[in-house]
Protein backbone atom coordinates (compact mmCIF):
# COMPACT_ATOMS: atom_id res chain seq x y z
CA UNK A 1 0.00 0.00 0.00
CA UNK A 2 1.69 3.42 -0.65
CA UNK A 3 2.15 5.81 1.90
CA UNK A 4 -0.54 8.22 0.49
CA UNK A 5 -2.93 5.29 0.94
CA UNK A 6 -1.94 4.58 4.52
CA UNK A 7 -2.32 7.95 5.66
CA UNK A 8 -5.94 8.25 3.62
CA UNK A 9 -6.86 5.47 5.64
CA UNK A 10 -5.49 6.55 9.46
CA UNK A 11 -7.68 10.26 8.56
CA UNK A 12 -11.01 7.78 7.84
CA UNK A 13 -10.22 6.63 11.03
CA UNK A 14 -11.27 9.53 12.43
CA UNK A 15 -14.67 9.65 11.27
CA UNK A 16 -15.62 7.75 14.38
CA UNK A 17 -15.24 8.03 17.84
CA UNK A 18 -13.09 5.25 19.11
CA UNK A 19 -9.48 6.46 19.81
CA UNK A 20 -6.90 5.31 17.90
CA UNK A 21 -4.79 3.88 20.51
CA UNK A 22 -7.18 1.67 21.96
CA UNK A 23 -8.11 -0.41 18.29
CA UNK A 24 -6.07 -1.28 15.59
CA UNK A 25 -7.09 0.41 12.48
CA UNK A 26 -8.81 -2.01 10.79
CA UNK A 27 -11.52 -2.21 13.91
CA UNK A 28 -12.04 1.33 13.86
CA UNK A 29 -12.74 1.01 10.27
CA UNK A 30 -14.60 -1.95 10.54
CA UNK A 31 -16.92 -0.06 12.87
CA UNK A 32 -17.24 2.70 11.30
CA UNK A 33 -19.32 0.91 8.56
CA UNK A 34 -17.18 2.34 5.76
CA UNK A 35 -15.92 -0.55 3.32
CA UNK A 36 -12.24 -0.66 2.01
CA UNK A 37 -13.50 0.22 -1.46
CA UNK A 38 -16.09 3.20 0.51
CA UNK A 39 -12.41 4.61 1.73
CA UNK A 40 -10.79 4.45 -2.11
CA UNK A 41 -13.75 5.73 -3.62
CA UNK A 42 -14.09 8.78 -1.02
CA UNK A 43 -10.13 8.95 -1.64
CA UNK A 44 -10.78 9.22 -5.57
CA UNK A 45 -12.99 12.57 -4.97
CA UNK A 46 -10.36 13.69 -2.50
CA UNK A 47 -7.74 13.47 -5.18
CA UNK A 48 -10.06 15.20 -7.53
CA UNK A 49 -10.54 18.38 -6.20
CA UNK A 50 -7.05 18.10 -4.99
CA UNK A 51 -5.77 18.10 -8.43
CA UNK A 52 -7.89 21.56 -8.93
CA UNK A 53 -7.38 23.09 -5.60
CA UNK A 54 -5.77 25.98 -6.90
CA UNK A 55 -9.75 27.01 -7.52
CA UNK A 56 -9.80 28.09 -3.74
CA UNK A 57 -13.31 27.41 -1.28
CA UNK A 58 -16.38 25.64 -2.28
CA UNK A 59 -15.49 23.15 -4.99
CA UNK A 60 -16.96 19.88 -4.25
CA UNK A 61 -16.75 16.45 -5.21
CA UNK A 62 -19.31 13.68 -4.77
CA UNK A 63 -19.20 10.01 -4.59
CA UNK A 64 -20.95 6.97 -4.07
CA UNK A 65 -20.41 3.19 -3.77
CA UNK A 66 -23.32 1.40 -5.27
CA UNK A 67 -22.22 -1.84 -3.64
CA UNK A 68 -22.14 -0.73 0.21
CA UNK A 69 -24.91 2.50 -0.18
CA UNK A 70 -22.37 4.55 1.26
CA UNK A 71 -22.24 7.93 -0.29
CA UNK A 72 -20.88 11.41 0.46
CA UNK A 73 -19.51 14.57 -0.49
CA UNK A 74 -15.98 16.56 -0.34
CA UNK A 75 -15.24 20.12 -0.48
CA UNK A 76 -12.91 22.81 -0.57
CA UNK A 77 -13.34 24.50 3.24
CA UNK A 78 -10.55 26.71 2.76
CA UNK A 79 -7.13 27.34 2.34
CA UNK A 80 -3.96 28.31 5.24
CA UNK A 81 -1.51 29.62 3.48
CA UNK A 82 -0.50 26.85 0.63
CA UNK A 83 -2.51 23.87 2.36
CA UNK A 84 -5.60 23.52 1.21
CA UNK A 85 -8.74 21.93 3.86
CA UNK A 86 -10.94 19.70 2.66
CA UNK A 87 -13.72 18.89 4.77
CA UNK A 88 -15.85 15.37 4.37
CA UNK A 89 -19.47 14.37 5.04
CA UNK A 90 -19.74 10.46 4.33
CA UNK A 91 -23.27 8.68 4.76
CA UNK A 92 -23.89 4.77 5.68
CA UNK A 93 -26.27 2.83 4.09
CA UNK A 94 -29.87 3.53 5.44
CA UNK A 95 -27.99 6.46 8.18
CA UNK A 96 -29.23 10.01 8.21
CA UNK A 97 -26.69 11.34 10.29
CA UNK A 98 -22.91 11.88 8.43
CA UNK A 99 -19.68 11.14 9.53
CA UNK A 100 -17.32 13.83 8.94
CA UNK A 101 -14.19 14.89 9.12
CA UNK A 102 -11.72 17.82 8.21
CA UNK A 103 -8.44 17.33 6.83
CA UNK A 104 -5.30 19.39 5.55
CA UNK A 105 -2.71 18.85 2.51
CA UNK A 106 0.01 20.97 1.75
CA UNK A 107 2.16 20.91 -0.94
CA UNK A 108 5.47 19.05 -0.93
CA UNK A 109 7.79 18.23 -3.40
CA UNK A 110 4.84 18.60 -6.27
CA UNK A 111 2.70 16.47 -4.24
CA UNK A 112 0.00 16.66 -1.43
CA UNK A 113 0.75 15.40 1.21
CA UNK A 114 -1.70 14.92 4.53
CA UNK A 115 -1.05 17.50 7.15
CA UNK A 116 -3.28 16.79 10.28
């Protein structure tokens, strides 16, 4: 898995409560309802707007995995300086209420990488 990957998967981690610490990663994901394939898809919509970020707040990105039901969206929230936040609403199958979380690339090297 490359190291993009790995880190894509440790910030889904954090769309649920359990602390890290106390599970290993693949129970917090496990938990959190969101498939492998939910996590590459939501990744794929990440990269997206990534890829046009220069475009500043509000773009968005949408995805869906007709196989689990999960869906969700990704947007632009904002920039600090050159690092761009992207926040992320992600729905389960048959759940009303999204998990979400906020995360922040900056640019390295010509590349994104995951900041907090």
């Amino acid at each position: 898995m490359r190291f993009s990957g790995i880190l894509t998967a440790a910030a889904v981690a954090a769309l649920v409560a359990a602390p890290a610490a106390a599970n290993p990663l693949s129970r917090i994901l496990a938990k959190s309802g969101l498939t492998p394939q939910d996590t590459n898809i939501m990744r794929q919509a990440e990269q997206s707007l990534l890829a046009q970020a220069q475009g500043g707040s509000g773009k968005r990105a949408k995805w869906s995995n007709p196989d689990s039901g999960a869906h969700g969206e990704v947007n632009v929230a904002g920039k600090e300086g050159d690092c761009v936040l992207l926040q992320h609403q992600a729905f389960l199958k048959d759940d009303q209420a999204p998990k979400q979380v906020r995360r922040k690339f900056c640019p390295s090297e010509g590349k994104w990488l995951l900041s907090q």
